[in-house]
N, C-alpha and C. Protein backbone atom coordinates (compact mmCIF):
# COMPACT_ATOMS: atom_id res chain seq x y z
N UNK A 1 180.20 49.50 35.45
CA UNK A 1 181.39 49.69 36.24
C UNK A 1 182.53 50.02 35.29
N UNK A 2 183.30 51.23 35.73
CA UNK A 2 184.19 51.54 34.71
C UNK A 2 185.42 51.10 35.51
N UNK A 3 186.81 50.38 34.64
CA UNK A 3 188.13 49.54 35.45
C UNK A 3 189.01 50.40 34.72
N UNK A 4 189.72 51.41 35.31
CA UNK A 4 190.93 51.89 34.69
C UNK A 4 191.93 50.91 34.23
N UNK A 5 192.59 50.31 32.97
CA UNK A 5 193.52 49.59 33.01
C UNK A 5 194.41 49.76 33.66
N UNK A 6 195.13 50.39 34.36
CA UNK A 6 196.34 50.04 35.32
C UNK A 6 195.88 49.13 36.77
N UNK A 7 194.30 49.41 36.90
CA UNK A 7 194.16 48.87 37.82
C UNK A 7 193.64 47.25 37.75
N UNK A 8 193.77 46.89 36.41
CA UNK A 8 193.91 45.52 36.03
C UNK A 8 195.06 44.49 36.04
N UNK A 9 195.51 43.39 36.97
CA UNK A 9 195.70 42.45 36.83
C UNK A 9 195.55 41.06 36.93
N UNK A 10 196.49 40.20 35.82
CA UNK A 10 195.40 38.74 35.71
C UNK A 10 195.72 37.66 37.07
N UNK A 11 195.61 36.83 37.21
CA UNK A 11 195.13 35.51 38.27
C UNK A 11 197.02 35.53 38.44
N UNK A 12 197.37 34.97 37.44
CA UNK A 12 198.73 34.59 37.37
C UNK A 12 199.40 35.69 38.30
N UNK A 13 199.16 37.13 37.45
CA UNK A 13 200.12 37.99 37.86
C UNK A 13 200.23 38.06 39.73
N UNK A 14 199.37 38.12 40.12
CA UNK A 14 198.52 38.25 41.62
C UNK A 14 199.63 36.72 42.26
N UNK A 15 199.54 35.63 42.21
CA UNK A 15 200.22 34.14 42.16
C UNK A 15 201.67 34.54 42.34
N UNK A 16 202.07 34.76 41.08
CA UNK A 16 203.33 35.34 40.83
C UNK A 16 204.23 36.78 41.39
N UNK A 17 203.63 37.47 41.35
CA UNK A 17 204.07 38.93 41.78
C UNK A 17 203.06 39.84 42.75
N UNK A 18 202.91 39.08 44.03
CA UNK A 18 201.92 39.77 44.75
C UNK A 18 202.27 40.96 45.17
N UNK A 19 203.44 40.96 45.67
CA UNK A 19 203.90 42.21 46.12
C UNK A 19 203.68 43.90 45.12
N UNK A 20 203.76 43.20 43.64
CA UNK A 20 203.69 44.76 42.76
C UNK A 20 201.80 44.75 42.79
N UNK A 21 201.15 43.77 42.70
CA UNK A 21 199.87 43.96 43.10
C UNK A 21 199.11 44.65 44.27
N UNK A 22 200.13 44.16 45.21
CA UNK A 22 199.30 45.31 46.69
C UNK A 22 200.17 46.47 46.38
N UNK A 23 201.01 46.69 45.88
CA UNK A 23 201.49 48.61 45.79
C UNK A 23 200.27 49.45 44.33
N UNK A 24 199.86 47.95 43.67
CA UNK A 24 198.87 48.67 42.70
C UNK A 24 197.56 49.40 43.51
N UNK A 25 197.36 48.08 44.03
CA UNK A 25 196.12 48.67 45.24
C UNK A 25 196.27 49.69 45.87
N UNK A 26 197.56 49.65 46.48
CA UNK A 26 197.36 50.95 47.59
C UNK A 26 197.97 51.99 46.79
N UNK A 27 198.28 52.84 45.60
CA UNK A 27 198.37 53.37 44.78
C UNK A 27 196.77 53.53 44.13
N UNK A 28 196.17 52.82 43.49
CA UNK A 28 194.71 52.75 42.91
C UNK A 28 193.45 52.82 43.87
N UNK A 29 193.76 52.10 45.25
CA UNK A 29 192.97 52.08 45.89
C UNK A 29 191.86 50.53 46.22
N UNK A 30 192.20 49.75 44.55
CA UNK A 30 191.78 48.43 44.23
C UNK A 30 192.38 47.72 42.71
N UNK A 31 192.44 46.83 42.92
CA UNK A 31 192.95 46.20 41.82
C UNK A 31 191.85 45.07 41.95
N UNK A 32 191.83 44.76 40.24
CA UNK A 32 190.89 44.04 39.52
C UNK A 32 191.62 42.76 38.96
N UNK A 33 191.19 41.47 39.70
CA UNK A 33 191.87 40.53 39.49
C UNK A 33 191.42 39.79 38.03
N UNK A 34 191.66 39.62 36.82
CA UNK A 34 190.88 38.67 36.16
C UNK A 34 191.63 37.57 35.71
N UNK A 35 190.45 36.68 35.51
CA UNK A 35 190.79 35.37 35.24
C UNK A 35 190.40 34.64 33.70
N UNK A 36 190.72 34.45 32.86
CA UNK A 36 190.51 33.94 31.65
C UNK A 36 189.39 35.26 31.01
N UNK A 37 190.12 36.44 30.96
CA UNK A 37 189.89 37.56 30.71
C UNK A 37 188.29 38.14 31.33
N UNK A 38 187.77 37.52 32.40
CA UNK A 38 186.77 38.32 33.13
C UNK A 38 187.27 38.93 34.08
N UNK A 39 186.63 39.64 34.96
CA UNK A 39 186.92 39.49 36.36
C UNK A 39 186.16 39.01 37.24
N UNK A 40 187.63 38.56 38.24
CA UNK A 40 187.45 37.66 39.06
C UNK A 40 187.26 37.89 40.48
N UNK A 41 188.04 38.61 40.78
CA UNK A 41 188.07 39.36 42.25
C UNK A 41 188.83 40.14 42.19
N UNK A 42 188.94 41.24 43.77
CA UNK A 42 189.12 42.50 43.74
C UNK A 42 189.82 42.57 44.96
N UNK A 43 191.18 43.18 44.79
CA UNK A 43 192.18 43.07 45.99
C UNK A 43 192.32 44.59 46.65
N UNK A 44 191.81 45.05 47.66
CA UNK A 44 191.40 46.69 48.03
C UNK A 44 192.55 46.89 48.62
N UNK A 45 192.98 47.92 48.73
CA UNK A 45 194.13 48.63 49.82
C UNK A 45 193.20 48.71 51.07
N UNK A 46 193.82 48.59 52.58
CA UNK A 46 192.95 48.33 53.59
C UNK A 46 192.39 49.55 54.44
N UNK A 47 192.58 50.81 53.56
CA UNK A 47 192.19 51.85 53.75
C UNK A 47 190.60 51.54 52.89
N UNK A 48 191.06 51.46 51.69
CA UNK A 48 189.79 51.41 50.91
C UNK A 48 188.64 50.47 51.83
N UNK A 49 189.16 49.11 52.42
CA UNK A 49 188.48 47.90 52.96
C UNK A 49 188.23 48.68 54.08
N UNK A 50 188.15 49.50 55.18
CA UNK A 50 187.20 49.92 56.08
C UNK A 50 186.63 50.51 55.79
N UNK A 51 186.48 51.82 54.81
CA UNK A 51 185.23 52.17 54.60
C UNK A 51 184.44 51.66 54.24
N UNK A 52 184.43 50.71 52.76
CA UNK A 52 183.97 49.83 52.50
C UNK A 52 182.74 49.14 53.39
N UNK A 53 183.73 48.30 54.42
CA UNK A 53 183.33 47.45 55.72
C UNK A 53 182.09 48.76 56.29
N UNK A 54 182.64 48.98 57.13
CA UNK A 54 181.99 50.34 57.47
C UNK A 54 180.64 50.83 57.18
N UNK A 55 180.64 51.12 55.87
CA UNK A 55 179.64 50.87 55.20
C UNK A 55 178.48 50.03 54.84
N UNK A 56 179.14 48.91 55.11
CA UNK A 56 178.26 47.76 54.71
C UNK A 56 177.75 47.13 56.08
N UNK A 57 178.38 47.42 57.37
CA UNK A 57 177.87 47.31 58.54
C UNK A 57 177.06 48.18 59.00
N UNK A 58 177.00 49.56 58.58
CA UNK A 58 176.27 50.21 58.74
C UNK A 58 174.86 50.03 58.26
N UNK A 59 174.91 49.48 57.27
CA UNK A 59 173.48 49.84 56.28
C UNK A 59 172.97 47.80 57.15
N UNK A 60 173.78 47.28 57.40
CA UNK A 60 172.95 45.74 57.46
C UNK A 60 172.05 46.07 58.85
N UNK A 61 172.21 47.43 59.97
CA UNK A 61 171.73 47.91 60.52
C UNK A 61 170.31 48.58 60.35
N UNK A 62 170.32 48.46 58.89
CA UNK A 62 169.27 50.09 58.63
C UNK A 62 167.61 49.16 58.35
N UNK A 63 166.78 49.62 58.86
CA UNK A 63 165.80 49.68 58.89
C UNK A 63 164.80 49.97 57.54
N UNK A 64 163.81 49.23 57.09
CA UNK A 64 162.95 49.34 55.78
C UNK A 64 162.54 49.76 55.28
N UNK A 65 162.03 51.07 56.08
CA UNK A 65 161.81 52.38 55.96
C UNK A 65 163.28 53.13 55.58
N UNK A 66 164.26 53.03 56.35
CA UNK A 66 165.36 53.91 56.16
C UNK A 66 166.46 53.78 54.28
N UNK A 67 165.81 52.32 54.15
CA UNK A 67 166.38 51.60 52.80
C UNK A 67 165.52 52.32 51.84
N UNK A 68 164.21 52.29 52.58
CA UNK A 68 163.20 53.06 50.47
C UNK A 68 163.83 54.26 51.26
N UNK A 69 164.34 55.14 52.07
CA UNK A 69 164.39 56.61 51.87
C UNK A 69 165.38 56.78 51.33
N UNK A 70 166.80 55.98 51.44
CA UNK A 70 167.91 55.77 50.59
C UNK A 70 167.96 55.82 49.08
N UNK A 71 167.05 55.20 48.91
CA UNK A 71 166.57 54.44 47.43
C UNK A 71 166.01 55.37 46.78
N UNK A 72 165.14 56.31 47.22
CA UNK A 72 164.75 57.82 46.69
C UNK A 72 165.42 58.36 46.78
N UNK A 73 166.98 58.69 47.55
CA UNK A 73 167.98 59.55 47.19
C UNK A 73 168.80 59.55 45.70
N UNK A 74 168.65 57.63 45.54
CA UNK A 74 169.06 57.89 43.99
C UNK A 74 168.87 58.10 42.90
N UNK A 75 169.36 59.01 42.17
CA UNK A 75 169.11 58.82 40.75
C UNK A 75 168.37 58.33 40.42
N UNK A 76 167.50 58.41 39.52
CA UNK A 76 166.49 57.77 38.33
C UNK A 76 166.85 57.82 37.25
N UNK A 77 167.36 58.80 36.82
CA UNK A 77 167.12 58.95 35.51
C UNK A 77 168.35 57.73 34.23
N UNK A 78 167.52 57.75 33.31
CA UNK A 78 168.23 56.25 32.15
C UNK A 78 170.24 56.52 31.96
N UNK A 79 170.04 57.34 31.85
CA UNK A 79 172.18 57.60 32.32
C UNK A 79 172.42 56.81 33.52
N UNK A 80 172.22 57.11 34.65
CA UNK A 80 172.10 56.49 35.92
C UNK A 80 172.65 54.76 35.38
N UNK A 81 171.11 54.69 35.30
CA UNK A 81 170.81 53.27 35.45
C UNK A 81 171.52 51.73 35.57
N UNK A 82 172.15 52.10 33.92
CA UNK A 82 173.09 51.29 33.86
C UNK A 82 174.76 51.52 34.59
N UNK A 83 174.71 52.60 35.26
CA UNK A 83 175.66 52.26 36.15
C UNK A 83 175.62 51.64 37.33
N UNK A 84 177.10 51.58 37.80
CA UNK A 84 176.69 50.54 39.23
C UNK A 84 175.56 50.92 40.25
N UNK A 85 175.67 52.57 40.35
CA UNK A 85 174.42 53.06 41.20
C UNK A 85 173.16 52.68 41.06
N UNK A 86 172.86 52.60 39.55
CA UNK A 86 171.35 51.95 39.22
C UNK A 86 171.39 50.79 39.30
N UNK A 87 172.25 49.86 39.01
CA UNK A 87 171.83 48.73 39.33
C UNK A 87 171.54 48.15 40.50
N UNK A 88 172.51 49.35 41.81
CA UNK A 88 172.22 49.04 43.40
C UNK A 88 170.54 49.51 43.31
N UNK A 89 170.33 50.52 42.86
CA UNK A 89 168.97 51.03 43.17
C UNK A 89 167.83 50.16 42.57
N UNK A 90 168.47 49.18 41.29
CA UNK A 90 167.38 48.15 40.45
C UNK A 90 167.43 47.10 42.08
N UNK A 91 168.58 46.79 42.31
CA UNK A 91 168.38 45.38 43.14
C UNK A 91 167.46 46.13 44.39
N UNK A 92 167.96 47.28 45.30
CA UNK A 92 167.11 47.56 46.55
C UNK A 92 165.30 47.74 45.86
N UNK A 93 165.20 48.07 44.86
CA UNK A 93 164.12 48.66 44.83
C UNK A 93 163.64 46.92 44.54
N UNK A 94 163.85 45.67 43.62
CA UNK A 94 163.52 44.91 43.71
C UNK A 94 163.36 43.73 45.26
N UNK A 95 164.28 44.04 46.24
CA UNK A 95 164.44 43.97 47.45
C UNK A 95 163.58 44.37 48.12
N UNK A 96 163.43 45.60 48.27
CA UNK A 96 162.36 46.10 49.02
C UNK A 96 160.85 45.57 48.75
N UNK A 97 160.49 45.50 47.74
CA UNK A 97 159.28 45.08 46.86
C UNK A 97 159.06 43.71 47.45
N UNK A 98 159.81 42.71 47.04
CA UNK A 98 160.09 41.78 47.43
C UNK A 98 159.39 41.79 49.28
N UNK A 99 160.08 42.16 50.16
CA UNK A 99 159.96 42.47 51.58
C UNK A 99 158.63 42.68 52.11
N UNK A 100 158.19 43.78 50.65
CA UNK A 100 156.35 44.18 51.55
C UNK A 100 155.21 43.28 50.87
N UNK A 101 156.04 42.17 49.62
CA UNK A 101 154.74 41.77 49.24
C UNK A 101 154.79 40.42 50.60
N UNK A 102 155.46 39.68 50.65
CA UNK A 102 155.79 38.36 52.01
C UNK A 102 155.89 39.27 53.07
């Protein structure tokens, strides 16, 4: 996952100055909350949060068959991988596996 620094701020700042935090969001689209220099959570502009949503209601819909045909849409190859896409495609493909052996 790549975090543009502007779209980083810490626990405090968020506490303290929420207001310049949601104009980061809805400017960035999300802001990256961290906490004792990880991150911690992620504050979306609520444009960003329905697709998002949207998305994720859609697919809790989708069918087991429709998930491995997904899962062959992505990427394979070792560039991939270690991005967030591969790692969605490491967890479904371990998911799925998971599903047909039980």
């Amino acid at each position: 996952m790549k975090i543009m620094k502007e779209e980083i701020v810490s626990n405090s700042d968020v506490t303290k100055n929420y207001k310049a935090c949601r104009e980061i969001a809805e400017k960035c689209g999300k802001v990256f909350v961290f906490k004792n220099n990880e991150p911690d959570a992620v504050l979306f502009s609520i444009n960003n949060y329905a697709k998002l949503s949207a998305l994720i209601e859609f697919s809790e819909h989708l069918s087991e068959i429709d998930i491995a045909k997904i899962i062959d849409l992505i990427p394979k190859d070792s560039m991939i991988y270690n991005h967030a896409i591969g790692l969605i495609r490491k967890d479904l493909d371990q998911s799925v596996a998971v599903d047909i052996i039980e």
